[in-house]
Protein backbone atom coordinates (compact mmCIF):
# COMPACT_ATOMS: atom_id res chain seq x y z
CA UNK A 1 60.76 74.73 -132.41
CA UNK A 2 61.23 75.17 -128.93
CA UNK A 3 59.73 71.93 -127.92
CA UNK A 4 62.50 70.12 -130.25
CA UNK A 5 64.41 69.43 -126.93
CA UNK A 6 61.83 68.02 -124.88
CA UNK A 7 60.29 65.70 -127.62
CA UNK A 8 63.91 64.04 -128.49
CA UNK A 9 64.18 63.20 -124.87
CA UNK A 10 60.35 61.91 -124.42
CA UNK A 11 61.01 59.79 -127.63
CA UNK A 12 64.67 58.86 -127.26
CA UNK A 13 63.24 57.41 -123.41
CA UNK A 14 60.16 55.62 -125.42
CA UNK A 15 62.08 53.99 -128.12
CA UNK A 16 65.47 53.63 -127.24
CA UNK A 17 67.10 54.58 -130.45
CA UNK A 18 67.85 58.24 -131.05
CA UNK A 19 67.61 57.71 -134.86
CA UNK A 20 63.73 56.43 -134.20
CA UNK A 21 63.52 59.37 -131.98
CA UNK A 22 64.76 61.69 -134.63
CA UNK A 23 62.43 60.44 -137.48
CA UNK A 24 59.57 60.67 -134.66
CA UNK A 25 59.99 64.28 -133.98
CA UNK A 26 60.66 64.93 -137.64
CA UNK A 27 57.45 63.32 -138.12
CA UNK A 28 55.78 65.34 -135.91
CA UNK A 29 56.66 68.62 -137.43
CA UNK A 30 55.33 67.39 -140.10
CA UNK A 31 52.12 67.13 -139.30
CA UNK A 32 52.23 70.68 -137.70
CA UNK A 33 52.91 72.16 -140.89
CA UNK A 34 50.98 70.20 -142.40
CA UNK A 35 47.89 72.42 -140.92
CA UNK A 36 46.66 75.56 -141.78
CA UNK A 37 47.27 78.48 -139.81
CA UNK A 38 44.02 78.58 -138.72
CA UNK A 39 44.27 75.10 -137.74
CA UNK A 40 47.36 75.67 -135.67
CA UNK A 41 46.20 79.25 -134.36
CA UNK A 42 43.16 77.12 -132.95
CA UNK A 43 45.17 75.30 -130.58
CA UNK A 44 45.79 76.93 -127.00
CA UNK A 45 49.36 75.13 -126.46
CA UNK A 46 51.28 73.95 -129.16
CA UNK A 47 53.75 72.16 -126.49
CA UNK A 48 50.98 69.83 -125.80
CA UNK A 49 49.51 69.18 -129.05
CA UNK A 50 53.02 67.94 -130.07
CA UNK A 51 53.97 66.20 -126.98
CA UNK A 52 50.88 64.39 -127.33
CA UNK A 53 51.03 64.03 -131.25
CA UNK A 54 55.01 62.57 -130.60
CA UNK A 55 53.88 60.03 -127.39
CA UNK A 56 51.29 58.40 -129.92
CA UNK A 57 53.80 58.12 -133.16
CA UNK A 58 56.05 56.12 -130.53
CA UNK A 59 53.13 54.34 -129.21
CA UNK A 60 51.99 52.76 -132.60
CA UNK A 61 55.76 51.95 -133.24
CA UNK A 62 56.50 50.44 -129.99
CA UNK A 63 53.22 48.41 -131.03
CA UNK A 64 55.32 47.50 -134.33
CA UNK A 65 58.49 46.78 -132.71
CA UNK A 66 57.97 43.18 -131.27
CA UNK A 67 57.74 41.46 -134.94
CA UNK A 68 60.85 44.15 -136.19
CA UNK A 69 63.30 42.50 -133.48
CA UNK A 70 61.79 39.42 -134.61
CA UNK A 71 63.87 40.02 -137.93
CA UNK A 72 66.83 41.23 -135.93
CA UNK A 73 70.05 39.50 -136.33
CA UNK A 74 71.12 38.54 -132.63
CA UNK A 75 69.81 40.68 -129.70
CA UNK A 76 68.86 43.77 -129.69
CA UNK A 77 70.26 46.65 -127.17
CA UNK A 78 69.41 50.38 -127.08
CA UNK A 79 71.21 52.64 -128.69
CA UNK A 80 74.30 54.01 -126.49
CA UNK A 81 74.41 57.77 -125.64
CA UNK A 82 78.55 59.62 -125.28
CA UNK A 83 78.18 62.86 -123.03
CA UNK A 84 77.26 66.12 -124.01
CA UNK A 85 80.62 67.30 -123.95
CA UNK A 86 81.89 64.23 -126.22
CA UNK A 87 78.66 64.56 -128.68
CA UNK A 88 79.94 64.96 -132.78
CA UNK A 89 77.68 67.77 -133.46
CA UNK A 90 78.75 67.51 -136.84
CA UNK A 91 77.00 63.89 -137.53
CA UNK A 92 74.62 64.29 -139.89
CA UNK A 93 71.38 65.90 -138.81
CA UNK A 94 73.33 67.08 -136.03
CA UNK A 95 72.00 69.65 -133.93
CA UNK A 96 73.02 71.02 -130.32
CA UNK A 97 69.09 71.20 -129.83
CA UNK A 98 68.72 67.09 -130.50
CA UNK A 99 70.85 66.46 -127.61
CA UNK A 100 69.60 63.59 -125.12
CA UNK A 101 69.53 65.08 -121.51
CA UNK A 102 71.52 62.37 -119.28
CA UNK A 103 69.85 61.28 -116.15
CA UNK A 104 69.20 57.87 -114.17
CA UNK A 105 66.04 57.25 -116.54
CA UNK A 106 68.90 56.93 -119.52
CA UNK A 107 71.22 54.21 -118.54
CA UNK A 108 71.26 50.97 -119.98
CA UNK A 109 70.15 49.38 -117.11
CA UNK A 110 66.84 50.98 -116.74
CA UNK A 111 66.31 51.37 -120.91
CA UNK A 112 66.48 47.48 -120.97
CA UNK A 113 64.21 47.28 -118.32
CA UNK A 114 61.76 49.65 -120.23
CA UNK A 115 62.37 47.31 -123.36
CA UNK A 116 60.84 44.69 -121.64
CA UNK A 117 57.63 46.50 -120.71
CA UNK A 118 54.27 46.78 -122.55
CA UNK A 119 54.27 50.13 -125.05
CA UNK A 120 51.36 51.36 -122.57
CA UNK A 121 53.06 50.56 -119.34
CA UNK A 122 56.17 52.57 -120.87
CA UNK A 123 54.42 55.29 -121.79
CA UNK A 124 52.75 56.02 -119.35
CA UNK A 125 55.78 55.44 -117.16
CA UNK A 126 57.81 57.63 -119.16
CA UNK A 127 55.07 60.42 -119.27
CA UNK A 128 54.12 60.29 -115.60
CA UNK A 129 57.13 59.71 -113.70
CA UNK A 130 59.71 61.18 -115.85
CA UNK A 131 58.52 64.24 -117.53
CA UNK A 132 55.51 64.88 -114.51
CA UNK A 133 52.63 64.84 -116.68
CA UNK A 134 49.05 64.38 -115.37
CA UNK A 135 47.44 60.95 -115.16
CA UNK A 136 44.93 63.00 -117.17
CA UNK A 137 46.89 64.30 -119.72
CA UNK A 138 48.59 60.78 -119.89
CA UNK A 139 45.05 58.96 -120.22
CA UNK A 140 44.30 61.72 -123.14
CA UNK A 141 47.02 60.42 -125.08
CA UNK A 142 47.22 56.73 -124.80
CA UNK A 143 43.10 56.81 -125.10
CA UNK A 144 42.71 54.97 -121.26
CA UNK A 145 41.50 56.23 -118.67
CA UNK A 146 43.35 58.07 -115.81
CA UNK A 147 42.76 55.13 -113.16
CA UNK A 148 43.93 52.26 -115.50
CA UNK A 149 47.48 55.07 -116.49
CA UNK A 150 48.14 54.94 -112.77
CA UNK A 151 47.96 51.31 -112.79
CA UNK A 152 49.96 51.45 -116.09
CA UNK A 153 52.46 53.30 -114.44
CA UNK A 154 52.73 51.73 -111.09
CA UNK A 155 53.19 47.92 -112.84
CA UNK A 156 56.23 49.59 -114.30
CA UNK A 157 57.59 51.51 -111.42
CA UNK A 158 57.56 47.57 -109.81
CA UNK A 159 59.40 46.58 -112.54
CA UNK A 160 62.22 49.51 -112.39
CA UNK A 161 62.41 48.37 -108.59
CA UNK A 162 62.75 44.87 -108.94
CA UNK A 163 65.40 45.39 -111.52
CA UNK A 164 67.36 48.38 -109.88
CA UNK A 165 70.47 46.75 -107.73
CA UNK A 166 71.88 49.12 -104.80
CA UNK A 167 72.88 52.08 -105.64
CA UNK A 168 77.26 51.97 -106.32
CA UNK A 169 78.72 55.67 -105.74
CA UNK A 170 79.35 56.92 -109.40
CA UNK A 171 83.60 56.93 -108.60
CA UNK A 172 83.54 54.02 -106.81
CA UNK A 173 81.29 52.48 -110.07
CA UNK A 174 84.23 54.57 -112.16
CA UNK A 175 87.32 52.86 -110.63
CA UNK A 176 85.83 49.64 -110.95
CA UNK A 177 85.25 50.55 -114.97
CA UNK A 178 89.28 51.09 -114.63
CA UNK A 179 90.18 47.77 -113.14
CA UNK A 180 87.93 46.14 -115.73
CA UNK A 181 89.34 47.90 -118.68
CA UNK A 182 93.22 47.47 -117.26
CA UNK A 183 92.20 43.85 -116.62
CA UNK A 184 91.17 43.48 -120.16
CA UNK A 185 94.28 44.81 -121.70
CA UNK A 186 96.38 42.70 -119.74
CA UNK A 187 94.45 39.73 -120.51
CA UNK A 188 94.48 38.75 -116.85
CA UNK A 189 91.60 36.61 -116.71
CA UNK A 190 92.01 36.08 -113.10
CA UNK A 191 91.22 40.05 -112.37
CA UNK A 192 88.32 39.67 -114.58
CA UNK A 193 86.70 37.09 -112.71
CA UNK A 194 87.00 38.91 -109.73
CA UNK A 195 85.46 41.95 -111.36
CA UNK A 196 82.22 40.05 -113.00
CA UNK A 197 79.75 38.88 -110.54
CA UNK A 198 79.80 35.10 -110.88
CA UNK A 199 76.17 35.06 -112.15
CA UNK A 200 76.99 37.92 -114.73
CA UNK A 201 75.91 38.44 -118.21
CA UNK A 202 77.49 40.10 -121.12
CA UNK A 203 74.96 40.78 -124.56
CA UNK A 204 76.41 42.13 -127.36
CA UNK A 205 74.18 43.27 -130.61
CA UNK A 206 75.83 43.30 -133.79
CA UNK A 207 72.51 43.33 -135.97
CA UNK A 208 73.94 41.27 -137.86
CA UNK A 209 76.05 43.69 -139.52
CA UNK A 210 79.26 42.98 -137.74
CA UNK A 211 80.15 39.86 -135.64
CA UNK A 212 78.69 40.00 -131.77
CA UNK A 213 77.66 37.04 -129.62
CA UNK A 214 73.98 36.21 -131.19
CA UNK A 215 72.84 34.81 -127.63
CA UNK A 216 74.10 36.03 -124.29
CA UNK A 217 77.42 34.80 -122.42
CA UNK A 218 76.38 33.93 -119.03
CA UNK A 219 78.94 33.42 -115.93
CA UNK A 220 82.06 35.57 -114.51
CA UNK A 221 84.55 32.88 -116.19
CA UNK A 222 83.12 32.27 -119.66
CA UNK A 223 82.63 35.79 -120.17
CA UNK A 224 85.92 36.48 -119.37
CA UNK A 225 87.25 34.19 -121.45
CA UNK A 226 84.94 35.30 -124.09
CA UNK A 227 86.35 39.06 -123.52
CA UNK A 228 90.32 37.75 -124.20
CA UNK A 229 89.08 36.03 -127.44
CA UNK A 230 87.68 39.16 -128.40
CA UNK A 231 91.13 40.85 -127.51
CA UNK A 232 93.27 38.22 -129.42
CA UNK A 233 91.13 38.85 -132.42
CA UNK A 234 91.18 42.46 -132.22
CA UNK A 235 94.97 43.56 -131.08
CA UNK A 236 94.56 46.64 -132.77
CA UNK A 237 91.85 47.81 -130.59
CA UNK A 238 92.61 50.61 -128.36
CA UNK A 239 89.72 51.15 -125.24
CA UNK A 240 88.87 54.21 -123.51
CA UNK A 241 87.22 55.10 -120.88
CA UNK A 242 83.54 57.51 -121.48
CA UNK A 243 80.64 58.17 -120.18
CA UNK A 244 78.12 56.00 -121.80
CA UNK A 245 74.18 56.71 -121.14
CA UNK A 246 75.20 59.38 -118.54
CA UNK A 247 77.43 56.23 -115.91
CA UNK A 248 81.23 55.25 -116.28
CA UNK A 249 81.43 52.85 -119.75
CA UNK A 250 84.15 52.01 -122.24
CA UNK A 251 84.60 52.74 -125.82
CA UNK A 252 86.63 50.85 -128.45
CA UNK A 253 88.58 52.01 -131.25
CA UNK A 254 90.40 50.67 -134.28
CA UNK A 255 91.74 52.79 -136.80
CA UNK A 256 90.37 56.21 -134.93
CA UNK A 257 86.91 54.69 -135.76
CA UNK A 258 84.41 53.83 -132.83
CA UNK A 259 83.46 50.13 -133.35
CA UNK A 260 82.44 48.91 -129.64
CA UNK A 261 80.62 51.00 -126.97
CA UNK A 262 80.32 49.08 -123.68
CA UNK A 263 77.67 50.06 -120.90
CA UNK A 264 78.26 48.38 -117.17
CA UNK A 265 75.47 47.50 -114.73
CA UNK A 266 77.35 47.40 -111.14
CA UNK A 267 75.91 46.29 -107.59
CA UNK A 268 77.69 45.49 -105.19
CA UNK A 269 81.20 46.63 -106.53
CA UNK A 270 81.13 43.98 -108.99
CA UNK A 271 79.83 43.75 -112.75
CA UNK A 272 76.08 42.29 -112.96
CA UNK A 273 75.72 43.51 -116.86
CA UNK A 274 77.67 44.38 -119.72
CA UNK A 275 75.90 45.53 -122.95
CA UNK A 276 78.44 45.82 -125.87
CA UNK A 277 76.80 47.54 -128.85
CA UNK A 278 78.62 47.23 -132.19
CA UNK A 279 75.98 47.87 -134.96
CA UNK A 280 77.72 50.43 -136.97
CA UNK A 281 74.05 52.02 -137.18
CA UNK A 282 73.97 52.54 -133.29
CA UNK A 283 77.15 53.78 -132.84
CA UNK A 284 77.20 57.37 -135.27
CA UNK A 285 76.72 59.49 -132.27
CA UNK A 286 80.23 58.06 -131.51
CA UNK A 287 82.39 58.82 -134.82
CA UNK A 288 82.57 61.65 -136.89
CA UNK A 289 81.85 61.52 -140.53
């Protein structure tokens, strides 16, 4: 059970949803115990086995997931991660041990960019470059051999870079996070402009369970005009700021319940991305029961 850790954060990184990554590792378990002692007494490390058992259950349903967000309603946005410190333990299923560690290979930014890769290339990505496995021991797993992992691996490390802006300090990316949200509230569209980069674009993913833009808003001004319509609709809602995916992000409430949790992409000291996720189903990590 010590492994539980490690193989929420290999399959939370691989699929992007920490209830897929939960049902993953729960799967896994699964077929531990499903073995006979013997069985499981003939293995030499049981860290392994399941790492490898885990990378191959997310493998076959990142293999699955092309025609499942062909059924979603509207697009489709990993699911947002709060702090440590701000996690509801209590959730459900909750346990301190499930938590998601928070580092660069968790914000949005570089999640969507995995969600756009092939399940191999992300794998072995993920495997390699993340958690420092072998090209060996990746090439044992996702059944290629170590030559075409490393080329697996280094398509995707392109992609990363090509996507990756320059780096903003994490305050100066937090006071801009604070303009943007005072903006907001104010409804000063003018201060929102001049917070969005003009070629900006703002996705929101409802799942079509709640209302959320089905395609994305595109440009500085209609997204800020989009974000006031949203704000004369909702007057009720009251936004914080949090730490969403481990970088400075909002968080909105109505009625003490979360129902908006907003990730920023910033280069530049302006806003290239916002991701707004308001499926209910994404966000109970955020609200307690």
């Amino acid at each position: 059970m010590s492994e539980r850790r490690q193989l929420i954060n290999l399959a939370y990184r691989l699929l992007g949803s920490l209830a897929d990554a939960e049902d993953v590792v729960q799967e896994t378990y699964a077929r531990w115990y499903a073995m006979s002692r013997e069985q499981q007494e003939a293995i030499d490390s049981p860290g392994a086995w399941l790492t490898t058992v885990a990378s191959r259950i997310c493998l076959d349903l990142l293999g699955s997931a092309r025609a499942r967000r062909e059924r979603y309603v509207g697009e489709w946005i990993p699911e947002p991660l709060p702090e440590p410190t701000e996690w509801i333990s209590g959730r459900p299923g909750g346990d301190p041990a499930d938590r998601v560690t928070l580092d660069e290979s968790v914000n949005m930014a570089f999640l969507v960019v995995l969600d756009a890769m092939t399940p191999a290339e992300r794998v072995a990505f993920i495997l390699h470059d993340v958690f420092r496995y072998s090209f060996a021991e990746v090439a044992e797993i996702v059944g290629r051999t170590p030559a075409a992992c490393r080329q697996l691996a280094s398509s995707a490390r392109r992609r990363i870079r090509a996507a990756q802006p320059a780096a903003t300090p994490a305050n100066q990316r937090a006071d801009i996070v604070r303009e943007f949200k005072q903006a907001w509230e104010a409804k000063d569209i003018g201060a929102l402009i001049g917070l969005l980069a003009p070629d900006a674009t703002a996705i929101g993913d409802g799942g079509g369970l709640v209302s959320a833009a089905l395609a994305p808003v595109e440009g500085a001004e209609q997204i800020a005009r989009y974000l006031l319509e949203v704000a004369g609709m909702a007057p009720d809602l009251t936004i914080l700021e949090r730490t969403v995916n481990g970088q400075p992000g909002l968080v909105g409430l109505q009625d003490g319940v979360t129902v908006l949790v907003m990730a920023l992409d910033i280069a530049d000291d302006q806003i290239k991305h916002l991701w707004a996720v308001r499926n209910p189903d994404k966000l109970r990590p955020w609200t307690a029961d």
